[in-house]
PDB file of N, CA and C in Angstrom:
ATOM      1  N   UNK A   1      92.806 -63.643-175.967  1.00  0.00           N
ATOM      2  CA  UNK A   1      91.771 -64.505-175.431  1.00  0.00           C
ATOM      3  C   UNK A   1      91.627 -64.306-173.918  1.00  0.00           C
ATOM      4  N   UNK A   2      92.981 -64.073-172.906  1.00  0.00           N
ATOM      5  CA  UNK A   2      92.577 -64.380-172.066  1.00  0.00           C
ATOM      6  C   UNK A   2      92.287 -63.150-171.289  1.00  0.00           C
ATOM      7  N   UNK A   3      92.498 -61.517-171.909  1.00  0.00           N
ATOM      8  CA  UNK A   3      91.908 -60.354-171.822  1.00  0.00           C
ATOM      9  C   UNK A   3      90.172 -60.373-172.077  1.00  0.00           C
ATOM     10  N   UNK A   4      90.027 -60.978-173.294  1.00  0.00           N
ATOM     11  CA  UNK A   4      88.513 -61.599-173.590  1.00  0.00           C
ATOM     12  C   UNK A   4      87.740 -61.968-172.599  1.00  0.00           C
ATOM     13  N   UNK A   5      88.333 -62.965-171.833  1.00  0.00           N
ATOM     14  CA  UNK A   5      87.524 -63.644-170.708  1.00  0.00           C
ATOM     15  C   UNK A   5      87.635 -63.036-169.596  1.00  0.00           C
ATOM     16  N   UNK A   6      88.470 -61.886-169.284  1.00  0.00           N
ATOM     17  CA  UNK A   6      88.840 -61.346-167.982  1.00  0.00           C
ATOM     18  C   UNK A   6      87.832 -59.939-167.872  1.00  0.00           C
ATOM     19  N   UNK A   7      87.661 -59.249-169.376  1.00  0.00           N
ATOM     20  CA  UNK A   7      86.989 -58.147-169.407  1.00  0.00           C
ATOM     21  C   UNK A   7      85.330 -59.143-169.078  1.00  0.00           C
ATOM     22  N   UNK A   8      84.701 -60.090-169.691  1.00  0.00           N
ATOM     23  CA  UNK A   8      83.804 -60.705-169.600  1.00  0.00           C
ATOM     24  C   UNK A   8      83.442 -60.737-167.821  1.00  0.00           C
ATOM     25  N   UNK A   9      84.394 -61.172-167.334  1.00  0.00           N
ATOM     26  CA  UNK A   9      84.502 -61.277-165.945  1.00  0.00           C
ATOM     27  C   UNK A   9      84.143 -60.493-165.116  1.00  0.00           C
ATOM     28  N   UNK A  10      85.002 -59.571-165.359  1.00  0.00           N
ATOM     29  CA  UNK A  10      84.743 -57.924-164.901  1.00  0.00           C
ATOM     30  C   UNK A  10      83.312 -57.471-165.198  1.00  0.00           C
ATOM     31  N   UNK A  11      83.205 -57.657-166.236  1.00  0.00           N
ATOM     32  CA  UNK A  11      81.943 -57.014-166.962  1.00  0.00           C
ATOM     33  C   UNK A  11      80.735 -57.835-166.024  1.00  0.00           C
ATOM     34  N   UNK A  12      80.455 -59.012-165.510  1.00  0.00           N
ATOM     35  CA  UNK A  12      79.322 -59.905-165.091  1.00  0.00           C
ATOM     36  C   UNK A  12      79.770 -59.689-164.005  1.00  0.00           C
ATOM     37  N   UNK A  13      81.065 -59.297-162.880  1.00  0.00           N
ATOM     38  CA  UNK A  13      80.595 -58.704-161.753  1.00  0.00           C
ATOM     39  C   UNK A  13      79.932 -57.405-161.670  1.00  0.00           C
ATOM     40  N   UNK A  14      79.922 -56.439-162.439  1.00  0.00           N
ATOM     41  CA  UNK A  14      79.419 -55.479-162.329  1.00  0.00           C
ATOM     42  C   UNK A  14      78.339 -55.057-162.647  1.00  0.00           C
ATOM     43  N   UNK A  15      77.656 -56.175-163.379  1.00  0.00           N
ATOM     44  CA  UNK A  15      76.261 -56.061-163.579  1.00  0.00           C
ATOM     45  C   UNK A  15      75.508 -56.860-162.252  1.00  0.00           C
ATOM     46  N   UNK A  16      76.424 -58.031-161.699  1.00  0.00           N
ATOM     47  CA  UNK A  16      75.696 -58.325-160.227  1.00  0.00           C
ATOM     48  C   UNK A  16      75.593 -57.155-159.164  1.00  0.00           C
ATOM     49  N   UNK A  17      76.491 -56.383-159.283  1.00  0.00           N
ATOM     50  CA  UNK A  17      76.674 -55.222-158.158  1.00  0.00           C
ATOM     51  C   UNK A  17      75.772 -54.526-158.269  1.00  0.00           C
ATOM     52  N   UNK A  18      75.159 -54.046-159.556  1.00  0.00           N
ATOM     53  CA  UNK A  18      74.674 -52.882-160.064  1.00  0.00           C
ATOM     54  C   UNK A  18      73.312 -53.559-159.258  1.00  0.00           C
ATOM     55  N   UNK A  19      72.655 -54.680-159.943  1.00  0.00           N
ATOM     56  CA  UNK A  19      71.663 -55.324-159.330  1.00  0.00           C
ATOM     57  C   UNK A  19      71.343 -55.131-157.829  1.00  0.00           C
ATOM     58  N   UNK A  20      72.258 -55.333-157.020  1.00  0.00           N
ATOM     59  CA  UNK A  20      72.643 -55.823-155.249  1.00  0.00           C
ATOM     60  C   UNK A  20      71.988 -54.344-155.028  1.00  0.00           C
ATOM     61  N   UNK A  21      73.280 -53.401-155.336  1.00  0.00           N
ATOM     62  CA  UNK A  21      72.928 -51.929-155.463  1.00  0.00           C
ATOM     63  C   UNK A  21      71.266 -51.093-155.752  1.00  0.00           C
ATOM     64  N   UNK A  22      70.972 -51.735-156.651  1.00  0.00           N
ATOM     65  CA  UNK A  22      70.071 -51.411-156.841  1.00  0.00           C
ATOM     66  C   UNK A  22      68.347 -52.014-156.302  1.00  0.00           C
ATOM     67  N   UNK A  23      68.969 -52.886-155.579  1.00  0.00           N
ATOM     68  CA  UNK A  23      67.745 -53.746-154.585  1.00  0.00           C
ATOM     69  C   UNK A  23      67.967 -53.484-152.795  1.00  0.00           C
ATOM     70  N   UNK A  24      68.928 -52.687-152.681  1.00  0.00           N
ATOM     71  CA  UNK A  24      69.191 -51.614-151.442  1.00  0.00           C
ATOM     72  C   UNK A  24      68.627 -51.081-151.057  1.00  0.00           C
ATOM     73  N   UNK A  25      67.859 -50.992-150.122  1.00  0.00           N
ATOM     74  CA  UNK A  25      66.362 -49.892-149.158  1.00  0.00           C
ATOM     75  C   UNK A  25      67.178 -49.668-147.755  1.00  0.00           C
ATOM     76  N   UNK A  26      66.394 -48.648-147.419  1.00  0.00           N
ATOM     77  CA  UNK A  26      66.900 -47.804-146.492  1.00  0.00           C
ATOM     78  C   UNK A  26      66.601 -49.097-145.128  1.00  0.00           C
ATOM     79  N   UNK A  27      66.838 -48.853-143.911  1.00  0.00           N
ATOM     80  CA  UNK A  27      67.032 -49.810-142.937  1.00  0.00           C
ATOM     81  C   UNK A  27      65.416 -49.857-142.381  1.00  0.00           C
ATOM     82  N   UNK A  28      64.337 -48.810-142.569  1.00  0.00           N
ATOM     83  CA  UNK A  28      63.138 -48.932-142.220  1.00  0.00           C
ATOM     84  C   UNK A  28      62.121 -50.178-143.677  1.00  0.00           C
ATOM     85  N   UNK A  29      63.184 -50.109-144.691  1.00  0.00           N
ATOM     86  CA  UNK A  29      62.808 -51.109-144.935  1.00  0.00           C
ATOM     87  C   UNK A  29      62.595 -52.820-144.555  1.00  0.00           C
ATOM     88  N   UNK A  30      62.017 -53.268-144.380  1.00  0.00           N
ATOM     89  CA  UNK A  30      62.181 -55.178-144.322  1.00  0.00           C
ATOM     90  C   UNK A  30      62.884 -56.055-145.179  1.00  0.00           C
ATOM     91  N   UNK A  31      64.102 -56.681-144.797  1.00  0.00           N
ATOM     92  CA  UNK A  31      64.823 -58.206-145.607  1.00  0.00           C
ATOM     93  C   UNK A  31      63.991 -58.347-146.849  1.00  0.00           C
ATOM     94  N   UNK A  32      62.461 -58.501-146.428  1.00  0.00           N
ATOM     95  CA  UNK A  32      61.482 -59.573-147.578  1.00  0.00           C
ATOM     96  C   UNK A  32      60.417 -59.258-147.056  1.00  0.00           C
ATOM     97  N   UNK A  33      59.989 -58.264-148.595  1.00  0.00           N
ATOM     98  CA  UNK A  33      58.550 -58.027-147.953  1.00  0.00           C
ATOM     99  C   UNK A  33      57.276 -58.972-148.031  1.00  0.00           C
ATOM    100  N   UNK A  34      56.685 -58.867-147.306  1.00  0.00           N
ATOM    101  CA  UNK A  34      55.449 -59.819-147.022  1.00  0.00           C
ATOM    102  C   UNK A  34      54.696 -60.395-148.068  1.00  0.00           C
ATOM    103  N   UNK A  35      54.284 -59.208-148.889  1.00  0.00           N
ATOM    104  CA  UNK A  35      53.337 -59.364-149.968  1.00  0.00           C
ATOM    105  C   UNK A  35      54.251 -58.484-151.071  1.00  0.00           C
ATOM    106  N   UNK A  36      53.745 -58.577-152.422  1.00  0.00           N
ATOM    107  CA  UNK A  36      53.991 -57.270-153.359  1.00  0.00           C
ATOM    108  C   UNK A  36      53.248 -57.294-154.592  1.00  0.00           C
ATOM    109  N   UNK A  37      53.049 -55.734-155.354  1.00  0.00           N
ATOM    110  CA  UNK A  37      52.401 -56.056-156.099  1.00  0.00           C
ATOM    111  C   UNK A  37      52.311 -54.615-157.299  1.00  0.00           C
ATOM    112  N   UNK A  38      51.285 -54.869-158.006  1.00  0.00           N
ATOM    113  CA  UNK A  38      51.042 -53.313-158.690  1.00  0.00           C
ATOM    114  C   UNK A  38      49.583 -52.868-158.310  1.00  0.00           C
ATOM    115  N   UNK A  39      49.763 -51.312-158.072  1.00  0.00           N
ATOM    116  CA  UNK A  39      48.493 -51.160-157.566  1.00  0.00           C
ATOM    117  C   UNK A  39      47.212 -50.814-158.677  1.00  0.00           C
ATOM    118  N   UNK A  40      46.137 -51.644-159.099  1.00  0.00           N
ATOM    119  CA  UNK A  40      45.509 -51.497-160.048  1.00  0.00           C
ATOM    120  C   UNK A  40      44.167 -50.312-159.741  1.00  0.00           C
ATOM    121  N   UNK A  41      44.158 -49.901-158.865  1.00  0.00           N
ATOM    122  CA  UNK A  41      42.805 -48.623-158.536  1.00  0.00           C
ATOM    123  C   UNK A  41      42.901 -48.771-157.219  1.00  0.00           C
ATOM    124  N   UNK A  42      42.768 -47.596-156.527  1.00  0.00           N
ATOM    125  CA  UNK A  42      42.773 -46.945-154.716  1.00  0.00           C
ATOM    126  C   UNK A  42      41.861 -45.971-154.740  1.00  0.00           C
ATOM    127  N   UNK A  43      41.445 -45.920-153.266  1.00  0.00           N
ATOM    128  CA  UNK A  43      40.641 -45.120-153.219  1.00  0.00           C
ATOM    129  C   UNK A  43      40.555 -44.707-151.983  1.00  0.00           C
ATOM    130  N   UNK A  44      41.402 -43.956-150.951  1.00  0.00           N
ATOM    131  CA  UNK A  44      41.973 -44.032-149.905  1.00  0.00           C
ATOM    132  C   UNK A  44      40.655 -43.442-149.331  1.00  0.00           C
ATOM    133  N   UNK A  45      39.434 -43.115-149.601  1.00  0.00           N
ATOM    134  CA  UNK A  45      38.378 -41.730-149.095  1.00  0.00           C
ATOM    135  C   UNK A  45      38.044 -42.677-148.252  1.00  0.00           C
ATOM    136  N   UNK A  46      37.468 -44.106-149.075  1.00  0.00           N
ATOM    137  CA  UNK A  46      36.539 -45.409-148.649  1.00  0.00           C
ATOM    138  C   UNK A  46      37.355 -46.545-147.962  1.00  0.00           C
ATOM    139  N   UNK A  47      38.802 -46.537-148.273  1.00  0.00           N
ATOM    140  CA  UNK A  47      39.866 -47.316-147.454  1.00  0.00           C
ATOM    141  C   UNK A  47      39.536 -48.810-148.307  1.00  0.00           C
ATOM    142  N   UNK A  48      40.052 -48.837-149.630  1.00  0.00           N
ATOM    143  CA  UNK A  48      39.899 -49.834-150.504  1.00  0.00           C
ATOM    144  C   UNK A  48      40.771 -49.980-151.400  1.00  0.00           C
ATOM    145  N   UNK A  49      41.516 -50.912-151.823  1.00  0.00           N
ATOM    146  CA  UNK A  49      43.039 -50.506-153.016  1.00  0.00           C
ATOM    147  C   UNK A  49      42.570 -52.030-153.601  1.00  0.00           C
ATOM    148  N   UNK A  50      43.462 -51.993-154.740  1.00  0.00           N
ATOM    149  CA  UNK A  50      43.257 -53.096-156.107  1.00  0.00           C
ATOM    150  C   UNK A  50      45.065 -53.210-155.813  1.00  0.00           C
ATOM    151  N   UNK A  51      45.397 -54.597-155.744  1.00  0.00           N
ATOM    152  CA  UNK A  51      46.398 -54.609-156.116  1.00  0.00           C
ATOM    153  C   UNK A  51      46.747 -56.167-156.736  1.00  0.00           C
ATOM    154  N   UNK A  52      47.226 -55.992-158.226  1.00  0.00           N
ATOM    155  CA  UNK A  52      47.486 -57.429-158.181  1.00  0.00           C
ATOM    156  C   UNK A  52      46.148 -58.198-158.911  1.00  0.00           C
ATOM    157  N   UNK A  53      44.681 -57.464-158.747  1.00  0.00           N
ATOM    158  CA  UNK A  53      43.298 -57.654-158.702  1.00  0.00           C
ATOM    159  C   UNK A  53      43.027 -58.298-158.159  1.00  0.00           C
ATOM    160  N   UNK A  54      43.450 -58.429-156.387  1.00  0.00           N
ATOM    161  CA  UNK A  54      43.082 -58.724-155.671  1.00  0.00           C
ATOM    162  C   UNK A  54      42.382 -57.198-154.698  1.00  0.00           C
ATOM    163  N   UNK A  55      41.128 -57.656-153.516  1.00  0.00           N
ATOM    164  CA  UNK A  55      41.111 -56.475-153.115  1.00  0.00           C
ATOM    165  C   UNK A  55      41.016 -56.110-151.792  1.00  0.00           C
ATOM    166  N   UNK A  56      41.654 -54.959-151.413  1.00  0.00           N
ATOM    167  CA  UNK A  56      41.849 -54.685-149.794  1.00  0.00           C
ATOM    168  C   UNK A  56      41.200 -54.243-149.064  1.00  0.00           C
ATOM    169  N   UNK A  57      40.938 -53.957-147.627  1.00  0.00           N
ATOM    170  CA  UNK A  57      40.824 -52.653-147.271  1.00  0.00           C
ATOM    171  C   UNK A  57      42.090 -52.109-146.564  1.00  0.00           C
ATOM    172  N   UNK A  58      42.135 -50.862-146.388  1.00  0.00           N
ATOM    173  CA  UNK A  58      43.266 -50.046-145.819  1.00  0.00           C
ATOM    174  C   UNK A  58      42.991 -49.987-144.693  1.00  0.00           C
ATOM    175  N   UNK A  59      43.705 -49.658-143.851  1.00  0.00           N
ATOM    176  CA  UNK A  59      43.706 -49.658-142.062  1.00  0.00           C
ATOM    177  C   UNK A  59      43.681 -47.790-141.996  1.00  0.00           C
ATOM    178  N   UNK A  60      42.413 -47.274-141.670  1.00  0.00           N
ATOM    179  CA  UNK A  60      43.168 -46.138-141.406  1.00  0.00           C
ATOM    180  C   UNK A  60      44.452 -45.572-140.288  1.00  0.00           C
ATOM    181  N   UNK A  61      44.776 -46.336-139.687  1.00  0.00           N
ATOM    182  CA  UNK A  61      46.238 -46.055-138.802  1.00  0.00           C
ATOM    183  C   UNK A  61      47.406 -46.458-140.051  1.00  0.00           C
ATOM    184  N   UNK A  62      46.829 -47.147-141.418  1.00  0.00           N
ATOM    185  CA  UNK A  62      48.316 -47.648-142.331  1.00  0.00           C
ATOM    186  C   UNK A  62      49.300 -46.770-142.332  1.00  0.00           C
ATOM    187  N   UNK A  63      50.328 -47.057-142.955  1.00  0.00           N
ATOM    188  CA  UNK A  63      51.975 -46.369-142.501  1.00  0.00           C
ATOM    189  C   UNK A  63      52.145 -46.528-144.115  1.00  0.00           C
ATOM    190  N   UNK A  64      52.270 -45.345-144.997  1.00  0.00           N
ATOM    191  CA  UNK A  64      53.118 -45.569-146.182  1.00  0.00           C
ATOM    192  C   UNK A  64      54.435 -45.123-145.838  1.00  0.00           C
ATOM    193  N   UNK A  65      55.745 -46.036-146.353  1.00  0.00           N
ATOM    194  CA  UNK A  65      56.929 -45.842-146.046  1.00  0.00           C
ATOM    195  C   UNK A  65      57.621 -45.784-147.524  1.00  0.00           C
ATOM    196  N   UNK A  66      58.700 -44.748-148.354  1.00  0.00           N
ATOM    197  CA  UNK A  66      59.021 -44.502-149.082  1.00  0.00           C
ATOM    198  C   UNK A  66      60.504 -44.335-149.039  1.00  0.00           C
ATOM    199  N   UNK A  67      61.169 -44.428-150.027  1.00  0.00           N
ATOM    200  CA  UNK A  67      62.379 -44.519-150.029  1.00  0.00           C
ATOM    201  C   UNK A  67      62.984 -43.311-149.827  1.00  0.00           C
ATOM    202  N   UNK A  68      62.509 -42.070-149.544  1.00  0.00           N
ATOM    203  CA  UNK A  68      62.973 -40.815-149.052  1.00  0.00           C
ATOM    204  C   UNK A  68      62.308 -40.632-147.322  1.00  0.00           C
ATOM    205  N   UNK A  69      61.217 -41.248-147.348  1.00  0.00           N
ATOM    206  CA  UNK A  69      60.807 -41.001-145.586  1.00  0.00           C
ATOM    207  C   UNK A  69      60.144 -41.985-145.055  1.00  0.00           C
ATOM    208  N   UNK A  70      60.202 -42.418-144.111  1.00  0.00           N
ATOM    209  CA  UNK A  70      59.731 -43.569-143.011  1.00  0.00           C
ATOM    210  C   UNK A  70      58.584 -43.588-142.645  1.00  0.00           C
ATOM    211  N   UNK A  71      58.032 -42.314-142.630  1.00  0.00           N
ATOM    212  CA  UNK A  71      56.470 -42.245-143.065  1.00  0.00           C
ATOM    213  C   UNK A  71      55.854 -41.129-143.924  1.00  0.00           C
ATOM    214  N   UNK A  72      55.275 -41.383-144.985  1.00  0.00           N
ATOM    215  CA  UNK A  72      55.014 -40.451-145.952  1.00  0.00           C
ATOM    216  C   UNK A  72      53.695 -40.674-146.481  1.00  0.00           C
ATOM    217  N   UNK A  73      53.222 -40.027-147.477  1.00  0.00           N
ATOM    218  CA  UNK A  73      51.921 -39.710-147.572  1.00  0.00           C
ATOM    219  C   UNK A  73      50.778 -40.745-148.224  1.00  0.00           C
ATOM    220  N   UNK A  74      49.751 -41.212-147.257  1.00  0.00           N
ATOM    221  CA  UNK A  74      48.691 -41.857-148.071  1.00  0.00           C
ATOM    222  C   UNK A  74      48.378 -41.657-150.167  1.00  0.00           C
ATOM    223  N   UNK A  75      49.055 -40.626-150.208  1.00  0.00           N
ATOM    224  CA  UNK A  75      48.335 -39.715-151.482  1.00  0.00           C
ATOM    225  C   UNK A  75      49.499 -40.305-152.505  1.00  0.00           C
ATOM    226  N   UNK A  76      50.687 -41.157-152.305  1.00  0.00           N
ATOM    227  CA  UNK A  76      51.678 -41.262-152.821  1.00  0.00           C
ATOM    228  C   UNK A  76      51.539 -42.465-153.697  1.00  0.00           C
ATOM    229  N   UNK A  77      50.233 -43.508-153.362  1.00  0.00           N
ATOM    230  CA  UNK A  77      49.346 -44.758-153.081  1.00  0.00           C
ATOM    231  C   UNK A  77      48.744 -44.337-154.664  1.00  0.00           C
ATOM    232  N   UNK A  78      49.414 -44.435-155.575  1.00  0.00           N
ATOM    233  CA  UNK A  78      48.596 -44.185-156.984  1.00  0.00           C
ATOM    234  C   UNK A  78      48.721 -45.310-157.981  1.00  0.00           C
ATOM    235  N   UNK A  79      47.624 -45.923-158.947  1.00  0.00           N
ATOM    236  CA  UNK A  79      47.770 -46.970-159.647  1.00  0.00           C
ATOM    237  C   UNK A  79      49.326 -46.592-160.776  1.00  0.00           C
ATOM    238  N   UNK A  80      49.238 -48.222-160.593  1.00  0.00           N
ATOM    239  CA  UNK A  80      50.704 -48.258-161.530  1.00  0.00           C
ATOM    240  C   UNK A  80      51.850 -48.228-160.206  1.00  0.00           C
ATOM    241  N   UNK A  81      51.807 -47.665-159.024  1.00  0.00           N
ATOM    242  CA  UNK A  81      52.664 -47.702-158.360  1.00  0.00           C
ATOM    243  C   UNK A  81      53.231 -49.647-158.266  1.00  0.00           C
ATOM    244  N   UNK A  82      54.473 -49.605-157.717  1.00  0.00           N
ATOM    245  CA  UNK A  82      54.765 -51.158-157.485  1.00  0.00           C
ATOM    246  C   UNK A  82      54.829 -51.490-155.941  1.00  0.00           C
ATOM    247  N   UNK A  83      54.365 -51.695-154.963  1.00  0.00           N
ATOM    248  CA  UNK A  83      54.288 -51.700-153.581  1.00  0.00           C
ATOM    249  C   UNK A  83      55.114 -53.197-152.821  1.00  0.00           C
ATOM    250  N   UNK A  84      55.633 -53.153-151.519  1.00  0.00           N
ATOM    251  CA  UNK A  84      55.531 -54.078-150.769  1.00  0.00           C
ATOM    252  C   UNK A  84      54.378 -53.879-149.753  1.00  0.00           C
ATOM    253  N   UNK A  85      53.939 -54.739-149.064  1.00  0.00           N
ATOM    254  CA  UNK A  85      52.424 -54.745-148.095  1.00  0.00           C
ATOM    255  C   UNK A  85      52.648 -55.273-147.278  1.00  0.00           C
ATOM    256  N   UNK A  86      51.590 -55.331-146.265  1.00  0.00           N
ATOM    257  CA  UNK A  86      51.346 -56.006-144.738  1.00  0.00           C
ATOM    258  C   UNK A  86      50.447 -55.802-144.528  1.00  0.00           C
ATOM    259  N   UNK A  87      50.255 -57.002-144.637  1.00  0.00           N
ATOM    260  CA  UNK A  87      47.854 -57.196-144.171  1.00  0.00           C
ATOM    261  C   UNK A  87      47.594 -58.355-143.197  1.00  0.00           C
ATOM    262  N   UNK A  88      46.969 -58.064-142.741  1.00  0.00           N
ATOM    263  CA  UNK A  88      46.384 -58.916-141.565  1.00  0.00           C
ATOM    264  C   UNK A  88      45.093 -58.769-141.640  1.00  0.00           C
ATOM    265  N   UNK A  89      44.089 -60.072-141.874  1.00  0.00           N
ATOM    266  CA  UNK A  89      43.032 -60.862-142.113  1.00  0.00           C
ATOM    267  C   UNK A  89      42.512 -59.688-143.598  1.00  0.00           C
ATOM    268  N   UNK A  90      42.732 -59.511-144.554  1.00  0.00           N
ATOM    269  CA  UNK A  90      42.405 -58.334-145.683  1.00  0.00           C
ATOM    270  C   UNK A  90      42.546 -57.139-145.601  1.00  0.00           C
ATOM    271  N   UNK A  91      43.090 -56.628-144.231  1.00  0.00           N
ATOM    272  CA  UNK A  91      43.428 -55.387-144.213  1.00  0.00           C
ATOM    273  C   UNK A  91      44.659 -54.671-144.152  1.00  0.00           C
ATOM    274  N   UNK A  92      45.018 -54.121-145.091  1.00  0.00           N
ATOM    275  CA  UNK A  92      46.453 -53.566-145.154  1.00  0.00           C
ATOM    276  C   UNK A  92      47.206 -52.616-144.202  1.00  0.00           C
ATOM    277  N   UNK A  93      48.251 -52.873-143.308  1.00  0.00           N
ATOM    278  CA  UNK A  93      48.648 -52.123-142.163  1.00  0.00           C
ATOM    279  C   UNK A  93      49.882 -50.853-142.570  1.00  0.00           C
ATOM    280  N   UNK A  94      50.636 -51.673-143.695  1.00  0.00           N
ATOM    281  CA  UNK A  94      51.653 -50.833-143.880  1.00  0.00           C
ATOM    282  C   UNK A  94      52.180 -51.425-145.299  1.00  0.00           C
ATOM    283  N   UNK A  95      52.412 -50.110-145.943  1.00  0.00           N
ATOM    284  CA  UNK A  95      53.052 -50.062-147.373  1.00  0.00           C
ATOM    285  C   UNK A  95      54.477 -49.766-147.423  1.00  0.00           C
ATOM    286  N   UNK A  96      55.163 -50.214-148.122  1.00  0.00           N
ATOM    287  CA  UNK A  96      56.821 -50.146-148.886  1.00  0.00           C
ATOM    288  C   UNK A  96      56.160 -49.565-150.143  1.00  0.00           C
ATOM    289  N   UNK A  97      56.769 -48.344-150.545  1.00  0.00           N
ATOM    290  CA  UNK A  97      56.446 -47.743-152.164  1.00  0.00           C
ATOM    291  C   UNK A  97      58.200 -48.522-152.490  1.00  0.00           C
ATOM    292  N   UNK A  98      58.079 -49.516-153.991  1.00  0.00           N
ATOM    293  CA  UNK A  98      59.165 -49.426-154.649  1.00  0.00           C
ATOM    294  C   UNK A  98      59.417 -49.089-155.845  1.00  0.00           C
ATOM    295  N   UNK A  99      60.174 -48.953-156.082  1.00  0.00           N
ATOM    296  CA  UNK A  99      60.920 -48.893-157.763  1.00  0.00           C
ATOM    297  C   UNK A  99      60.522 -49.425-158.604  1.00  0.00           C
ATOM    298  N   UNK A 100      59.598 -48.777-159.614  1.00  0.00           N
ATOM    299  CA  UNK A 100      59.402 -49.586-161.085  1.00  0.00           C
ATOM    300  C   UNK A 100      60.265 -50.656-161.420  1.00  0.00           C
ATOM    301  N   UNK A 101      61.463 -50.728-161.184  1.00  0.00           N
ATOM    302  CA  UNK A 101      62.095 -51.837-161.424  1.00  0.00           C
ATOM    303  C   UNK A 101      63.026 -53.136-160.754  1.00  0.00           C
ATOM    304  N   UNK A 102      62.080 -52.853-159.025  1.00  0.00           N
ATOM    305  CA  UNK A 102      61.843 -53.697-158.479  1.00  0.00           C
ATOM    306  C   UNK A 102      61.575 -54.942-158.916  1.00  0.00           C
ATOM    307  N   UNK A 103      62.837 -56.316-158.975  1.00  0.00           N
ATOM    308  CA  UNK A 103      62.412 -57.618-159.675  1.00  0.00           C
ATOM    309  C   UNK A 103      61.126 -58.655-158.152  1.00  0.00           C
ATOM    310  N   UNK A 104      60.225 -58.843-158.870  1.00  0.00           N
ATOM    311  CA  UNK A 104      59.384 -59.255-157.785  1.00  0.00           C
ATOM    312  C   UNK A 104      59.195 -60.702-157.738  1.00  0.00           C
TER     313      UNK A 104
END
């Protein structure tokens, strides 16, 4: 029994870790991002994105930031993606690309 409850133990810290671990971004990331969402249609030509079905415009100075580079490519901005944001008065300044399994 009391191997029972100890492996149990073990076992539910390591699924918190895995979690912690796995909600870890690089330091150009933010604590808590502003906004978040899924992106439902973009269209970077016209500076317009769906996210959430709500709708934006893009800043052309925006900053996409990705979990491999600190600034990376407008083109990376594809529906289905899961994003963090930063908009000021409807216009989006800067993107976080995250992880499909980002809990939001």
């Amino acid at each position: 029994m009391k191997k029972t409850i100890l492996l149990i133990i073990v076992m539910a810290c390591g699924l918190i870790s895995a979690h912690a671990m796995a909600q870890k971004f690089p330091s150009y990331y933010p604590a808590e991002f502003p906004e978040t969402g899924i992106i439902d249609a973009v269209n970077i030509g016209v500076g317009k994105i769906l996210i959430d079905d709500s709708a934006y415009r893009v800043s052309p100075t925006a900053v996409v930031r990705s979990l491999s580079s600190k600034e990376d490519s407008m083109a990376r901005l594809r529906v289905g993606a899961n994003v963090g944001f930063k908009s000021r008065g409807g216009v989006i300044i800067e993107f976080w690309l995250l992880p499909a399994s980002y809990d939001r």
